[in-house]
Protein backbone atom coordinates (compact mmCIF):
# COMPACT_ATOMS: atom_id res chain seq x y z
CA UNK A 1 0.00 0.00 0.00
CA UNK A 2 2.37 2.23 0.74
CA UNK A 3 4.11 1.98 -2.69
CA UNK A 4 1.25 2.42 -4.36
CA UNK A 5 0.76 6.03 -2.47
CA UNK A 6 4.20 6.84 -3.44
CA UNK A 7 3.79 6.07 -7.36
CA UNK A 8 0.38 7.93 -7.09
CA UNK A 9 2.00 11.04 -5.58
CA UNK A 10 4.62 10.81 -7.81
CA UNK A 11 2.32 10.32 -10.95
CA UNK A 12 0.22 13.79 -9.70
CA UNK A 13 4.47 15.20 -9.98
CA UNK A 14 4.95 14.30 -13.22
CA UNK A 15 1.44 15.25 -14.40
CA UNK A 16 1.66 18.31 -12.93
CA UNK A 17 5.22 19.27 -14.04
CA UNK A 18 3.96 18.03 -17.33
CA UNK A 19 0.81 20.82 -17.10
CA UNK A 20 3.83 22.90 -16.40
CA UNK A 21 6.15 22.73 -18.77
CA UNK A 22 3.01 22.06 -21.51
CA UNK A 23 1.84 25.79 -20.38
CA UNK A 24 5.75 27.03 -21.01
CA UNK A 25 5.82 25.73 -24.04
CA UNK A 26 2.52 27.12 -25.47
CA UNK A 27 3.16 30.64 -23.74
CA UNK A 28 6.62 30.09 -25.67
CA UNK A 29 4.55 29.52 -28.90
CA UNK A 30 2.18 32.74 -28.22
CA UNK A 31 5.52 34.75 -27.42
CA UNK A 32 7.03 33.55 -31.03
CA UNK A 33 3.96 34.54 -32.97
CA UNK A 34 3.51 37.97 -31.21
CA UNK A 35 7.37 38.06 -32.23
CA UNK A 36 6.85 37.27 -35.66
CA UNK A 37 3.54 39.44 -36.17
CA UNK A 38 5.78 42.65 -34.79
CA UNK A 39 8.24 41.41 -37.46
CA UNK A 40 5.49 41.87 -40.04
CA UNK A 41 4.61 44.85 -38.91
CA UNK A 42 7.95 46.43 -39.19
CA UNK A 43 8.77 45.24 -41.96
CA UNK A 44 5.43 46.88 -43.55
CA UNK A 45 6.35 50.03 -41.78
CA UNK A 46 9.70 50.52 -43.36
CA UNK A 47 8.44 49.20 -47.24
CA UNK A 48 5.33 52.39 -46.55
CA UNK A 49 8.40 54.62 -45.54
CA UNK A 50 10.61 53.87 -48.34
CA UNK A 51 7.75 53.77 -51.05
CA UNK A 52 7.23 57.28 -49.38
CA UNK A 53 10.97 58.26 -49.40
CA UNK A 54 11.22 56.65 -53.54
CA UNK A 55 8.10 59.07 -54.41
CA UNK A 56 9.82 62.12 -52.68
CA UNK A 57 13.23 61.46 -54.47
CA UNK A 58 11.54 61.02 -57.82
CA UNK A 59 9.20 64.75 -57.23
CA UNK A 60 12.17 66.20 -56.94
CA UNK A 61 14.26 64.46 -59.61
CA UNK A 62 11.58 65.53 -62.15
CA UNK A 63 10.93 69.15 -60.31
CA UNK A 64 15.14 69.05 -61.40
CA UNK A 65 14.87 67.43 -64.62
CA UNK A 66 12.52 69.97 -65.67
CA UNK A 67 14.40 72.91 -64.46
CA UNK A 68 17.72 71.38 -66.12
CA UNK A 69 15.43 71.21 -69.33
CA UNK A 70 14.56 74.75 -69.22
CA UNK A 71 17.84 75.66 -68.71
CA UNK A 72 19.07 73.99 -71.77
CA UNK A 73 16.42 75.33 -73.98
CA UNK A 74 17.40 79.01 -72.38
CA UNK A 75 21.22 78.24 -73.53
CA UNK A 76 20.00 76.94 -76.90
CA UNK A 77 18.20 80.25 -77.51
CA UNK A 78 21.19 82.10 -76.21
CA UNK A 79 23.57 80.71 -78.28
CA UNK A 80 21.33 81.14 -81.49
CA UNK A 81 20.86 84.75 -80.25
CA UNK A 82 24.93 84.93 -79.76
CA UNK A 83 25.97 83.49 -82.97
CA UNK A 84 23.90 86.24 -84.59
CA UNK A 85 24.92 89.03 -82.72
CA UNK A 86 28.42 88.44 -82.67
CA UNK A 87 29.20 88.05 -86.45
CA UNK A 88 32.27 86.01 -86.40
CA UNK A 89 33.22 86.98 -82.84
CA UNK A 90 33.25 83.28 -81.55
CA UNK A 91 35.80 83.66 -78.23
CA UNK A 92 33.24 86.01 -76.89
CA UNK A 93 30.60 83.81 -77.81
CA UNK A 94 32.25 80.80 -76.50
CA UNK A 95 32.70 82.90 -72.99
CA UNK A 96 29.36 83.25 -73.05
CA UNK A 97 28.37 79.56 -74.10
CA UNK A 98 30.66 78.24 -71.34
CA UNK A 99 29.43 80.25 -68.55
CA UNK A 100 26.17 79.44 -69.39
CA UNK A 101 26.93 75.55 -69.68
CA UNK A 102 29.05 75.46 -66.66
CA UNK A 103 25.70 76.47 -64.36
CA UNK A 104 23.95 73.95 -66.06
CA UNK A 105 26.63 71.75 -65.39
CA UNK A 106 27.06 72.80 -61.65
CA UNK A 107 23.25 72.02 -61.10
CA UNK A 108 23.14 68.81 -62.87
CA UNK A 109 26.17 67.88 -60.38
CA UNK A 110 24.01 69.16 -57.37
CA UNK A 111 21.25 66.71 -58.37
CA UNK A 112 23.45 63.77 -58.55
CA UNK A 113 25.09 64.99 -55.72
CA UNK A 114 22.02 65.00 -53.19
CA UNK A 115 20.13 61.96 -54.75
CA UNK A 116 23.36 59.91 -54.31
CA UNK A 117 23.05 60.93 -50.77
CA UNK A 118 19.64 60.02 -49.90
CA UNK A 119 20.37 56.56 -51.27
CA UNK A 120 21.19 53.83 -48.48
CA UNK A 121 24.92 52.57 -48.76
């Protein structure tokens, strides 16, 4: 009789060490999907924020595309007006050309220079 008490108490150990550890392990489980689901989350967060970030950086591209285009049809209409007006006197035209140029040169630069930046190395 008195073996049988001690197998019975120890079968209500196990079992309830068992219960135990069953309830660690699904609390384990709950902890990995709440883990996973703020994973998902995140990682939604930052794709909205860098769709967001791509549309800014291509507004402003364009906004500097178009600028750079109006620029170049200002120099075109420059130089036509130069070569007219200076009848043969190409160093002062080419003065002219270059300066001209080297803004639109120096802004195309700045573009590159700031979208390169935004980029993530």
């Amino acid at each position: 009789m008195a073996t049988q008490r001690a197998r019975s108490s120890v079968s209500r150990g196990r079992s309830g060490a068992y219960g135990e550890i069953k309830r660690g392990v699904q609390h384990l489980e709950r902890s990995i999907g709440e883990i996973q689901k703020g994973l998902r989350d995140a990682e939604r967060a930052i794709e909205a924020d860098a769709r967001q970030r791509i549309r800014a950086l291509r507004k402003d591209a364009s906004a500097e595309l178009a600028a750079l285009r109006r620029r170049h049809r200002d120099v075109a209409r420059i130089l036509d007006r130069l070569s007219a007006a200076a009848e043969g006197s190409w160093k002062q035209m080419k003065r002219s050309a270059d300066a001209v140029l080297g803004e639109a040169v120096g802004t195309a630069a700045s573009l590159v220079k700031r979208l390169n930046k935004s980029l993530p190395r």
